[in-house]
C-alpha atoms as a PDB file:
ATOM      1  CA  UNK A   1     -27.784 -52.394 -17.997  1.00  0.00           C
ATOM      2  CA  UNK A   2     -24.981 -50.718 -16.259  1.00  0.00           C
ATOM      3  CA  UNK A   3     -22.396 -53.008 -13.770  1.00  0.00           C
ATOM      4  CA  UNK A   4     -21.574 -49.872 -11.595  1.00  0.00           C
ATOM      5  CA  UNK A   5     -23.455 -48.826  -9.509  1.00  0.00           C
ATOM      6  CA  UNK A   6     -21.314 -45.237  -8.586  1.00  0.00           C
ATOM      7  CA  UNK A   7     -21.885 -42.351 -10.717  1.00  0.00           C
ATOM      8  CA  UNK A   8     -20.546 -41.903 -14.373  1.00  0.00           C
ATOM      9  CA  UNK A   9     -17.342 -39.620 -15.242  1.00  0.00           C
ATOM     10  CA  UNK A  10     -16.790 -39.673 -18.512  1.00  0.00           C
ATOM     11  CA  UNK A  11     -19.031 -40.713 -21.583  1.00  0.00           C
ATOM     12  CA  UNK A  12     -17.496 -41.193 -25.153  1.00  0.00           C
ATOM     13  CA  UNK A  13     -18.821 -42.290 -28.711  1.00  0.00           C
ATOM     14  CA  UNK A  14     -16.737 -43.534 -31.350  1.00  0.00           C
ATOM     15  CA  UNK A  15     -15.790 -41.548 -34.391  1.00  0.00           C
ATOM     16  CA  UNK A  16     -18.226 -44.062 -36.185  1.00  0.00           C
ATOM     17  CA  UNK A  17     -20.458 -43.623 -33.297  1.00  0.00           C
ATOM     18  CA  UNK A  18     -20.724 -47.723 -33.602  1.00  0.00           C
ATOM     19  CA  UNK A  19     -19.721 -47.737 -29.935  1.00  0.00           C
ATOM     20  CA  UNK A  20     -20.255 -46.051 -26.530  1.00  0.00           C
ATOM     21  CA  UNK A  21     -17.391 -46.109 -23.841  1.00  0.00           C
ATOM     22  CA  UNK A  22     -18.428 -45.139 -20.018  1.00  0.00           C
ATOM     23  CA  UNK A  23     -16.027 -44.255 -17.343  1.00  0.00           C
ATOM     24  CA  UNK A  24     -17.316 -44.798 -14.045  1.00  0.00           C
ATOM     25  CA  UNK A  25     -16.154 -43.060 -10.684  1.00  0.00           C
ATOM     26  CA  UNK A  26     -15.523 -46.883  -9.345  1.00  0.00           C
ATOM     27  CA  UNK A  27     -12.722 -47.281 -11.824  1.00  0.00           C
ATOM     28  CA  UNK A  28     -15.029 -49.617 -13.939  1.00  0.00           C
ATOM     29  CA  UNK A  29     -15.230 -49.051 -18.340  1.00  0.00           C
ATOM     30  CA  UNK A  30     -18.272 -50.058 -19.704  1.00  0.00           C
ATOM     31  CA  UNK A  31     -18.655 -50.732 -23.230  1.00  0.00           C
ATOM     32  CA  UNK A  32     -21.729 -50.721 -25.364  1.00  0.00           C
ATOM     33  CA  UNK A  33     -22.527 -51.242 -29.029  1.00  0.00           C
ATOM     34  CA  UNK A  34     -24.965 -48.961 -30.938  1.00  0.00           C
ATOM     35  CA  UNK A  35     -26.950 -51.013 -33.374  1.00  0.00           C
ATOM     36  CA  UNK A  36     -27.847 -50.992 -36.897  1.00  0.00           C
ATOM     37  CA  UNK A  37     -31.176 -50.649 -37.978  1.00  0.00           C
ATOM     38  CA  UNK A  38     -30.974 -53.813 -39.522  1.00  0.00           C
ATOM     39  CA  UNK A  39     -30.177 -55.102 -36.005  1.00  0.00           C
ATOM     40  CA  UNK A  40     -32.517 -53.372 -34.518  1.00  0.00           C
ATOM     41  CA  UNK A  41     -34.915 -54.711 -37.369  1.00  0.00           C
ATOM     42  CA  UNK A  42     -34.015 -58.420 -36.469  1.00  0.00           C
ATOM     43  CA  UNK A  43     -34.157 -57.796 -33.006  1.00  0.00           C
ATOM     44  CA  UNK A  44     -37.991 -56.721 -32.944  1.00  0.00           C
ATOM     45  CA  UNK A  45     -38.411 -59.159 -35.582  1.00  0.00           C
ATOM     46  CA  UNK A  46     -37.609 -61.701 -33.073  1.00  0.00           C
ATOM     47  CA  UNK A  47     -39.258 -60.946 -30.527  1.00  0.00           C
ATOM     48  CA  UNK A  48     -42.397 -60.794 -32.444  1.00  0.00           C
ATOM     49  CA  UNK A  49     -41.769 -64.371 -33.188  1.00  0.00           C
ATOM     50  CA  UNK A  50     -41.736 -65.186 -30.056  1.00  0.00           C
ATOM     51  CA  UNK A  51     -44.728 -62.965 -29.073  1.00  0.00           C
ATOM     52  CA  UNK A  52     -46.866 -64.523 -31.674  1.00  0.00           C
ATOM     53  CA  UNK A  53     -45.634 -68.448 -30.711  1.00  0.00           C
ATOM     54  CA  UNK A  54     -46.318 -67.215 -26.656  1.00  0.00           C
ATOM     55  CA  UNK A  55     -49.898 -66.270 -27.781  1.00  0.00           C
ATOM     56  CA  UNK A  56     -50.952 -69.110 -30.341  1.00  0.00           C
ATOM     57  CA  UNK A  57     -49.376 -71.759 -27.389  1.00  0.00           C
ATOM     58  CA  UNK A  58     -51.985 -69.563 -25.083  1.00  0.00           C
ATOM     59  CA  UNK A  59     -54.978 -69.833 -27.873  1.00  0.00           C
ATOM     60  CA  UNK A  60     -54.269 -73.555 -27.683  1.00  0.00           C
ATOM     61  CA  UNK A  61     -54.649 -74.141 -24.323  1.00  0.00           C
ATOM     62  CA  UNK A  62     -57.171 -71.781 -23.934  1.00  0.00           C
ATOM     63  CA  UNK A  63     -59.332 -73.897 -26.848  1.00  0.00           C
ATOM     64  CA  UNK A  64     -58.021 -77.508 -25.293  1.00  0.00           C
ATOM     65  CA  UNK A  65     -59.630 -76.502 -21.497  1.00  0.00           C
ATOM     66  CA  UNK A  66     -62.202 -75.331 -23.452  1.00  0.00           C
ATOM     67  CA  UNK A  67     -63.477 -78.365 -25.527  1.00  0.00           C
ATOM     68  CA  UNK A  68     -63.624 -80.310 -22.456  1.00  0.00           C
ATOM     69  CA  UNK A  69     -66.365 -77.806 -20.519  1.00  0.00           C
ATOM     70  CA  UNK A  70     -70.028 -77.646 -21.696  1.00  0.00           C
ATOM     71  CA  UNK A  71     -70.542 -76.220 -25.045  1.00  0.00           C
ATOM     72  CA  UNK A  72     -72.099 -72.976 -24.242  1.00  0.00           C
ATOM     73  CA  UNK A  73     -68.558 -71.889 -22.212  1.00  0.00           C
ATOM     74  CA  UNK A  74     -67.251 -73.169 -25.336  1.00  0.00           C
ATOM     75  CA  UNK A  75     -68.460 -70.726 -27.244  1.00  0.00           C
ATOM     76  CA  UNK A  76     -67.549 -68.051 -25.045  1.00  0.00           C
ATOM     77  CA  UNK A  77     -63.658 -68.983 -24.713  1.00  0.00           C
ATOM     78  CA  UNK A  78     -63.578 -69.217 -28.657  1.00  0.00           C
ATOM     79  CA  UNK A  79     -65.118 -65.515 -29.042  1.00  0.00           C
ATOM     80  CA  UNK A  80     -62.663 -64.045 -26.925  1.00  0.00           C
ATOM     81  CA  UNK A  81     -59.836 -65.949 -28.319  1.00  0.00           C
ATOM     82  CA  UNK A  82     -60.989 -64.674 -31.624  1.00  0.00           C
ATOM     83  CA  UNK A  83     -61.184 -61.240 -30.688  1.00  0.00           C
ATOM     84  CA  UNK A  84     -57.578 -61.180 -29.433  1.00  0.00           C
ATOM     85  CA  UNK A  85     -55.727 -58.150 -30.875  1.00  0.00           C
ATOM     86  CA  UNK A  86     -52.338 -58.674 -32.916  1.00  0.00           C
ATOM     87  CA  UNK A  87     -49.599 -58.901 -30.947  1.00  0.00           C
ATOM     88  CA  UNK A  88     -47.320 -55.832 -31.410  1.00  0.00           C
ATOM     89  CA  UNK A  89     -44.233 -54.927 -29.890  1.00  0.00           C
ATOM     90  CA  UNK A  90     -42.609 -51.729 -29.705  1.00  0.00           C
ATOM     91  CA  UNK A  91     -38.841 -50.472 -29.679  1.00  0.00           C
ATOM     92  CA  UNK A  92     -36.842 -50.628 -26.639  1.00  0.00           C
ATOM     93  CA  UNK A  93     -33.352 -48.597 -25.738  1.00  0.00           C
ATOM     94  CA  UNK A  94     -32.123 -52.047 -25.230  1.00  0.00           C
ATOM     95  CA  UNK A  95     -32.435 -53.105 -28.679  1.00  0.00           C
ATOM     96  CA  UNK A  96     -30.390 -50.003 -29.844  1.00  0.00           C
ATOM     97  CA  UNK A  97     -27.492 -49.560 -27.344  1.00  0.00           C
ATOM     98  CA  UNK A  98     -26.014 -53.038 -26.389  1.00  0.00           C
ATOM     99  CA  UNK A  99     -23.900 -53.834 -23.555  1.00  0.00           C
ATOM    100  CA  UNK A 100     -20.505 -55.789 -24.414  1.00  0.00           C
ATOM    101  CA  UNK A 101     -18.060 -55.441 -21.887  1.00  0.00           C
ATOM    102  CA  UNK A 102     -17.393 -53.965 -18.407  1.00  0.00           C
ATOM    103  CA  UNK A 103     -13.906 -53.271 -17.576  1.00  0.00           C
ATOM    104  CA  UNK A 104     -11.950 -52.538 -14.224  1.00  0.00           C
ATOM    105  CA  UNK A 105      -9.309 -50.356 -14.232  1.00  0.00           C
ATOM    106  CA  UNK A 106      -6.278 -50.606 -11.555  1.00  0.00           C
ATOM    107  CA  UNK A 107      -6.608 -46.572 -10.665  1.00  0.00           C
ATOM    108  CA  UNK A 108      -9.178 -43.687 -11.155  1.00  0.00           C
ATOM    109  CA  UNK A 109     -10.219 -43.375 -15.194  1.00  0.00           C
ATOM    110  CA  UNK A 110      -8.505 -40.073 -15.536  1.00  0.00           C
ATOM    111  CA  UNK A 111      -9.419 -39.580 -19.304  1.00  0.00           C
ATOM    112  CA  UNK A 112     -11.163 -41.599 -22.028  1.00  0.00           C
ATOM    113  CA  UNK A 113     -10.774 -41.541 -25.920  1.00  0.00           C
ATOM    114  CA  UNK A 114     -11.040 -43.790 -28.788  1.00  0.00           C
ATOM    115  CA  UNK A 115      -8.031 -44.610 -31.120  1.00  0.00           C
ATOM    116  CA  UNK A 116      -8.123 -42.682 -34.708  1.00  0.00           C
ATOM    117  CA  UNK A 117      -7.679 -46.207 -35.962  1.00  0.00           C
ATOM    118  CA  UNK A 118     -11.177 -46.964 -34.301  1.00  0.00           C
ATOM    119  CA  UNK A 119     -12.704 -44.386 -36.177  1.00  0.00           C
END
């Protein structure tokens, strides 16, 4: 996600590289966090577990219209809810580099660097 929609000046990463600063020409600062891959771990984790409840809560509707049609359909519905794959999700940028903050400055974002102290 990005809030501005002019172009980008300046782009800086932490010393620990745990966070990304962007200067914008429209005098906006956005700040983003770089995950862990831990986070990033729990993240996809997550969303797995949701995946997974999304599809089961789809199996059991499919099976519920199912029981009330003719029993040849029946069998039909339950074969190709059987043969669903496994749900899998993949990475995303936006489980990696997370948007925190978007900042307005009161003049042009001449220059951009993070404190030694950050680091």
């Amino acid at each position: 996600r990005h809030s501005s929609q002019d172009r980008v000046s300046t782009v800086r990463f932490s010393g620990d590289g745990t966070v990304l600063a962007v200067a914008n020409a429209d005098r906006t600062l956005d700040v983003y966090h770089i995950a862990t891959e831990a986070e990033i771990a729990k993240k996809i984790a997550k969303r797995k577990r949701r995946e997974m409840k999304k599809s089961k809560k789809q199996q059991d509707q499919a099976s519920s219209s199912s029981s009330t049609s003719s029993s040849s359909s029946t069998a039909t519905t339950t074969a190709t809810v059987d043969d669903a794959t496994p749900t899998t999700v993949s990475r995303l940028a936006s489980d990696e580099i997370v948007f925190r903050e978007s900042m307005r400055a009161s003049a042009k974002i001449r220059g951009l660097a993070f404190s030694p102290l950050f680091a």
